[in-house]
Protein backbone atom coordinates (compact mmCIF):
# COMPACT_ATOMS: atom_id res chain seq x y z
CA UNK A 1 -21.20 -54.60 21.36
CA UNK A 2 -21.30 -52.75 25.10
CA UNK A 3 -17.83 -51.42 23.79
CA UNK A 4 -18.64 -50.05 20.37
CA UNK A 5 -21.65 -48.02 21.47
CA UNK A 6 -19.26 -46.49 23.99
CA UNK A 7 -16.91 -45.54 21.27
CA UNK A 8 -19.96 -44.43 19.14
CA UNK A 9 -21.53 -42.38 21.73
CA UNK A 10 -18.39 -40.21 22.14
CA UNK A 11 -17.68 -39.97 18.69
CA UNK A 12 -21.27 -38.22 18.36
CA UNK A 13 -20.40 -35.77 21.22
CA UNK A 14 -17.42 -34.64 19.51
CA UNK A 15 -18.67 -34.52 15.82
CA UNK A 16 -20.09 -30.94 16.13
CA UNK A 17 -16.07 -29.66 17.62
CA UNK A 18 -14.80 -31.60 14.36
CA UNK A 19 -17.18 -29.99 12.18
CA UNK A 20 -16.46 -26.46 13.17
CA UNK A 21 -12.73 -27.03 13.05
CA UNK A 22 -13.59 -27.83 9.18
CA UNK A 23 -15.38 -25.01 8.53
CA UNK A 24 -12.19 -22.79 7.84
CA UNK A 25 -9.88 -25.63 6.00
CA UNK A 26 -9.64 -25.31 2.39
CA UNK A 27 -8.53 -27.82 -0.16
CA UNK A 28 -5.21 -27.01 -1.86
CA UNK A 29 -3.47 -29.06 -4.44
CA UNK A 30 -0.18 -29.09 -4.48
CA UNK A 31 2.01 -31.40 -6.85
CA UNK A 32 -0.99 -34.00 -7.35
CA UNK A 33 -1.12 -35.01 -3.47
CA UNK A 34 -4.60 -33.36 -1.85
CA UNK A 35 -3.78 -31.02 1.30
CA UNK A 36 -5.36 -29.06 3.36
CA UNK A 37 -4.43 -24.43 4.88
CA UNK A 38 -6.26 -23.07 7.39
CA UNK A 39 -7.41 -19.31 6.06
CA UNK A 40 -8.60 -16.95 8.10
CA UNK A 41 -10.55 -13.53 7.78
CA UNK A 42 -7.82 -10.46 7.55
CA UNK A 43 -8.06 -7.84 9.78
CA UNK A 44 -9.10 -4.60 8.30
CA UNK A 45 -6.12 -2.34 6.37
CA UNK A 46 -5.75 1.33 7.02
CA UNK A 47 -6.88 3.56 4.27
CA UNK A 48 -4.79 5.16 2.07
CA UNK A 49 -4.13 8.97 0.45
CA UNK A 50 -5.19 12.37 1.83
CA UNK A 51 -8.87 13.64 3.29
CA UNK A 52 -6.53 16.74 2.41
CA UNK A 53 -6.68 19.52 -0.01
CA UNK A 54 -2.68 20.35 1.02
CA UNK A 55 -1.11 17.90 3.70
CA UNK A 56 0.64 20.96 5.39
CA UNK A 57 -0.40 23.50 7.24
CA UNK A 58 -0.38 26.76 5.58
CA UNK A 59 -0.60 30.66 7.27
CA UNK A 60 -4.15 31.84 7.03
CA UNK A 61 -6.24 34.64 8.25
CA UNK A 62 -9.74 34.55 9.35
CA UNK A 63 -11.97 37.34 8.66
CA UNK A 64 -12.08 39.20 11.63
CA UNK A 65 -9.35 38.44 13.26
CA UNK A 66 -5.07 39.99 12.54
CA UNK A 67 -3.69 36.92 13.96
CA UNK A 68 -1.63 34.56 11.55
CA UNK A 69 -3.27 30.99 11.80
CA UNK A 70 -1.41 27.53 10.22
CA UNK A 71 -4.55 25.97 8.83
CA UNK A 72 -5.29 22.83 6.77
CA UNK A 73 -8.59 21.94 4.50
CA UNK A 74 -10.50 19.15 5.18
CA UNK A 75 -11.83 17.97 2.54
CA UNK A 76 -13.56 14.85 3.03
CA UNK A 77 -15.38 16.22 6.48
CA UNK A 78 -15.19 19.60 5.40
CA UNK A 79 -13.43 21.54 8.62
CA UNK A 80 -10.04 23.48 8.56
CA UNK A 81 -8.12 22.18 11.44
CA UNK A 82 -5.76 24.76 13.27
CA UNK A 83 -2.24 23.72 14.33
CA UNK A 84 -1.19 25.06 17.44
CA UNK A 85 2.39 24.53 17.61
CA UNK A 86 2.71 26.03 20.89
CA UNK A 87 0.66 23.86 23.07
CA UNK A 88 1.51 20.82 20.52
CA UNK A 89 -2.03 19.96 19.30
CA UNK A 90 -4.50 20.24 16.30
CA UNK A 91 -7.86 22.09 16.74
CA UNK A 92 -10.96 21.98 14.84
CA UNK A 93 -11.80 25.90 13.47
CA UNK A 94 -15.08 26.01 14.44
CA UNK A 95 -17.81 26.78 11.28
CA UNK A 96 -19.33 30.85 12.14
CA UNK A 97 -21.27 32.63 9.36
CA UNK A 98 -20.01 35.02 7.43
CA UNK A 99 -16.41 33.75 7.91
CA UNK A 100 -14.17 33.59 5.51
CA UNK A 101 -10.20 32.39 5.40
CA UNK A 102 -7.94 33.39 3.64
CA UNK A 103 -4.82 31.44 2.14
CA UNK A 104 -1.65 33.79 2.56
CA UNK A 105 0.71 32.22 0.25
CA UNK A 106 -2.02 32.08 -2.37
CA UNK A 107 -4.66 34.52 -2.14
CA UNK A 108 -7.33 31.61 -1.91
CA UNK A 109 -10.62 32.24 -0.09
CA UNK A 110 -12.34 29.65 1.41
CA UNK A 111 -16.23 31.14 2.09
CA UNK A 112 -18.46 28.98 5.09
CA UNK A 113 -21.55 28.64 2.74
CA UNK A 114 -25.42 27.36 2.56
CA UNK A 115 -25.87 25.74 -0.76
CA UNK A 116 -27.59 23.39 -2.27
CA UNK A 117 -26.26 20.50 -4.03
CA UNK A 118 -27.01 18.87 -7.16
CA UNK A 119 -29.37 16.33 -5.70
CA UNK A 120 -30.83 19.49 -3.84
CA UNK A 121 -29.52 18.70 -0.39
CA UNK A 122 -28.67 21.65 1.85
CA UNK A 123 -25.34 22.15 3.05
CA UNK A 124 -23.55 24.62 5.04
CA UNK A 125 -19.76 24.19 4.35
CA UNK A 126 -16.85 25.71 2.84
CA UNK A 127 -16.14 26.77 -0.56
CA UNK A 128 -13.36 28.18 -2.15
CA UNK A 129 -14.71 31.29 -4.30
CA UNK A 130 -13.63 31.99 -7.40
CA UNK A 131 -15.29 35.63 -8.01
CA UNK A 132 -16.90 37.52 -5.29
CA UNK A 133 -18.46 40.67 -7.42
CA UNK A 134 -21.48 42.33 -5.44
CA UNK A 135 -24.01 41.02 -7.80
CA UNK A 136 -22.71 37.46 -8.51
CA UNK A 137 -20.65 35.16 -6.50
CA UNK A 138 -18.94 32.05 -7.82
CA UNK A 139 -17.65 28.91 -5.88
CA UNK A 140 -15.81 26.13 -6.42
CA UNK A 141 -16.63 23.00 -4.10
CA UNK A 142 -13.42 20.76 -3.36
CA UNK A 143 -14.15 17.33 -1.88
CA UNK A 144 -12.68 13.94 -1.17
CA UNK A 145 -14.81 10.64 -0.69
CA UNK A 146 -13.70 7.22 0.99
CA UNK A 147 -13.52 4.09 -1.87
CA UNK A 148 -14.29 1.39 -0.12
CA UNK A 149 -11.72 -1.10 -0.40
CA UNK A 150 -12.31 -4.92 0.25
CA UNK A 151 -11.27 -8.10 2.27
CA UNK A 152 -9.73 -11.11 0.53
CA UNK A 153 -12.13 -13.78 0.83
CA UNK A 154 -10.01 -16.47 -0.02
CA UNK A 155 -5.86 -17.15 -0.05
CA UNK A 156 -5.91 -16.91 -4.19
CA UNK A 157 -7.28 -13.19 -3.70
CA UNK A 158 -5.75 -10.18 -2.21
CA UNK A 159 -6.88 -7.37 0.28
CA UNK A 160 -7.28 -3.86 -1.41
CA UNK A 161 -7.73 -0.72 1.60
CA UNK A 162 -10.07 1.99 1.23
CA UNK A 163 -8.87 4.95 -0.61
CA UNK A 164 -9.42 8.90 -0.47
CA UNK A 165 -9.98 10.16 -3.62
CA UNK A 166 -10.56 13.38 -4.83
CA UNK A 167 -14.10 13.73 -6.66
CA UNK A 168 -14.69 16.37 -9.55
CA UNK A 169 -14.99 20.09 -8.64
CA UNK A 170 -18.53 21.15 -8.21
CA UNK A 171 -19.35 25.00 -9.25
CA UNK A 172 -21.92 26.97 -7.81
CA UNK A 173 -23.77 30.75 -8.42
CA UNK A 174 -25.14 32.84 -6.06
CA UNK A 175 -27.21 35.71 -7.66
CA UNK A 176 -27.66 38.61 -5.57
CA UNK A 177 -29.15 37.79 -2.39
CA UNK A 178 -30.62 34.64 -4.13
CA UNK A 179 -29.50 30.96 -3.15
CA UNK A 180 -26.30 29.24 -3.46
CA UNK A 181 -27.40 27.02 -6.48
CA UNK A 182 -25.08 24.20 -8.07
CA UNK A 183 -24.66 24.84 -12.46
CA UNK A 184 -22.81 22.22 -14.37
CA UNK A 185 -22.50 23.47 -17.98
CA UNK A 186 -23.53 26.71 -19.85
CA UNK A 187 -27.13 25.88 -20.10
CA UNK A 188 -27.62 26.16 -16.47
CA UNK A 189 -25.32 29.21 -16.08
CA UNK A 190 -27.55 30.98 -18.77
CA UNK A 191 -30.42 29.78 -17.06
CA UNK A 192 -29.46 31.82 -13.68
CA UNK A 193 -30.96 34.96 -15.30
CA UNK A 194 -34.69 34.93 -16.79
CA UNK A 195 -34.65 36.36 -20.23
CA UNK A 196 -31.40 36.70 -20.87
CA UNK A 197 -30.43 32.84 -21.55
CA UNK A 198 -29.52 33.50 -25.11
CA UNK A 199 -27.13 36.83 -24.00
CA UNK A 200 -25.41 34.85 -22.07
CA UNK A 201 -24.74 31.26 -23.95
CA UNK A 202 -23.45 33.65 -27.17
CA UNK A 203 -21.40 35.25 -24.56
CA UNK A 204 -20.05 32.30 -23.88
CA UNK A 205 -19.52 30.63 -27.37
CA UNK A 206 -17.97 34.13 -28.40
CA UNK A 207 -15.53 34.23 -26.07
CA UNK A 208 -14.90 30.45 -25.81
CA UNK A 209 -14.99 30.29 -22.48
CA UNK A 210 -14.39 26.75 -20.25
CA UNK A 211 -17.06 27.32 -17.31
CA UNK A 212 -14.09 24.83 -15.22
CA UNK A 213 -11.28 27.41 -15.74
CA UNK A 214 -11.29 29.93 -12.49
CA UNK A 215 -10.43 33.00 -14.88
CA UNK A 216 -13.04 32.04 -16.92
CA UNK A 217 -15.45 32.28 -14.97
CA UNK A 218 -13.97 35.32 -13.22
CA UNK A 219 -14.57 37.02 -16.89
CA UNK A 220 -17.96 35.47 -17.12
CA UNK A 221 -19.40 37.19 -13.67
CA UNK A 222 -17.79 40.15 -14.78
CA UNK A 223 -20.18 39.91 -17.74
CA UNK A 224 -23.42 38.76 -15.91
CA UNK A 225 -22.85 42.06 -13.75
CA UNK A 226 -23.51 44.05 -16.38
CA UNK A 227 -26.98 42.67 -17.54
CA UNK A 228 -28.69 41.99 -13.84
């Protein structure tokens, strides 16, 4: 009896090492005979695409200064980084007011903003601009998010990485000296200007226009020019 209890007693001070080894075993079946595969949690996968409007760097200029610049956009934090090839590193551009940079091989103008978004949050950030007439000025936000991706849980599921993705273009209007507000659709375009809401939606329907086409909307702030 001395000799069981013994047995007992260090079968008790083991049991909670045996039950933590069992936490992680799963049952498998496999041809009718009951096993047993450890699984364990996966380490985190790298995410996949582009925070990047372009992947290379491209000659720029930045207002103010002559010098030719290799830039690239930022999208998803919303910086232009500057490749130094000379002293073989990347630099942040840093955000200044009233700066804008220009795309050589394209013409594109990226504009360092203060808008408000959609949800009404204030931003200062970059924008590419579509029409820059003295009365009205119209932008085109470009931006990338993070998906979330996901951890297999179990050995019959896989791992999926977070992904970049690019998210619809946003427009925005600034009137005169007025904010930098977010439109989506002709109703809030014709809203921009009191009184003339119905001017500007038959403007619109007359001339078909599709308010997410840049020359579009080049011809429509060519048109809201003439009736401020």
């Amino acid at each position: 009896m001395k000799k069981f209890n013994v047995i007992a007693g260090i079968a008790m001070a083991f049991s909670p090492l045996l039950m933590n080894a069992q936490i992680n075993q799963t049952p498998l079946n496999t041809g009718g005979a009951r096993g047993q595969i450890i699984t364990s949690a996966e380490k985190p996968m790298s995410a996949v695409g582009s925070m990047y409007t372009n992947e290379r760097y491209m000659p720029a200029k930045v207002s103010g200064n002559e010098q030719i610049l290799l830039v690239r956009y930022n999208a998803y934090s919303d910086y232009f980084e500057l490749n130094n090839p000379q002293e073989g590193k990347t630099q942040t551009l840093p955000k200044q007011p009233n700066v804008n940079i220009t795309m050589s091989a394209t013409g594109e103008v990226y504009s360092l903003q203060q808008y408000k978004t959609e949800d009404g949050e204030e931003i200062i950030g970059y924008l590419n601009v579509i029409s820059d007439k003295p009365k009205v000025k119209i932008f085109k936000r470009e931006r990338i998010y993070l998906q979330p991706g996901k951890i297999a849980d179990n050995s019959y599921s896989s791992s999926k990485p977070a992904t970049y993705k690019k998210a619809d273009d946003e427009f925005y209007v600034k009137i005169n000296d007025g904010e930098t507000v977010f439109v989506s659709g002709k109703k809030d375009v014709a809203n921009l200007i009191p009184g003339k809401s119905k001017e500007v939606l038959d403007f619109i329907k007359k001339n078909k226009l599709d308010l997410e086409k840049a020359t579009d909307l080049q011809q429509l702030s060519g048109y809201l020019e003439t009736i401020l």
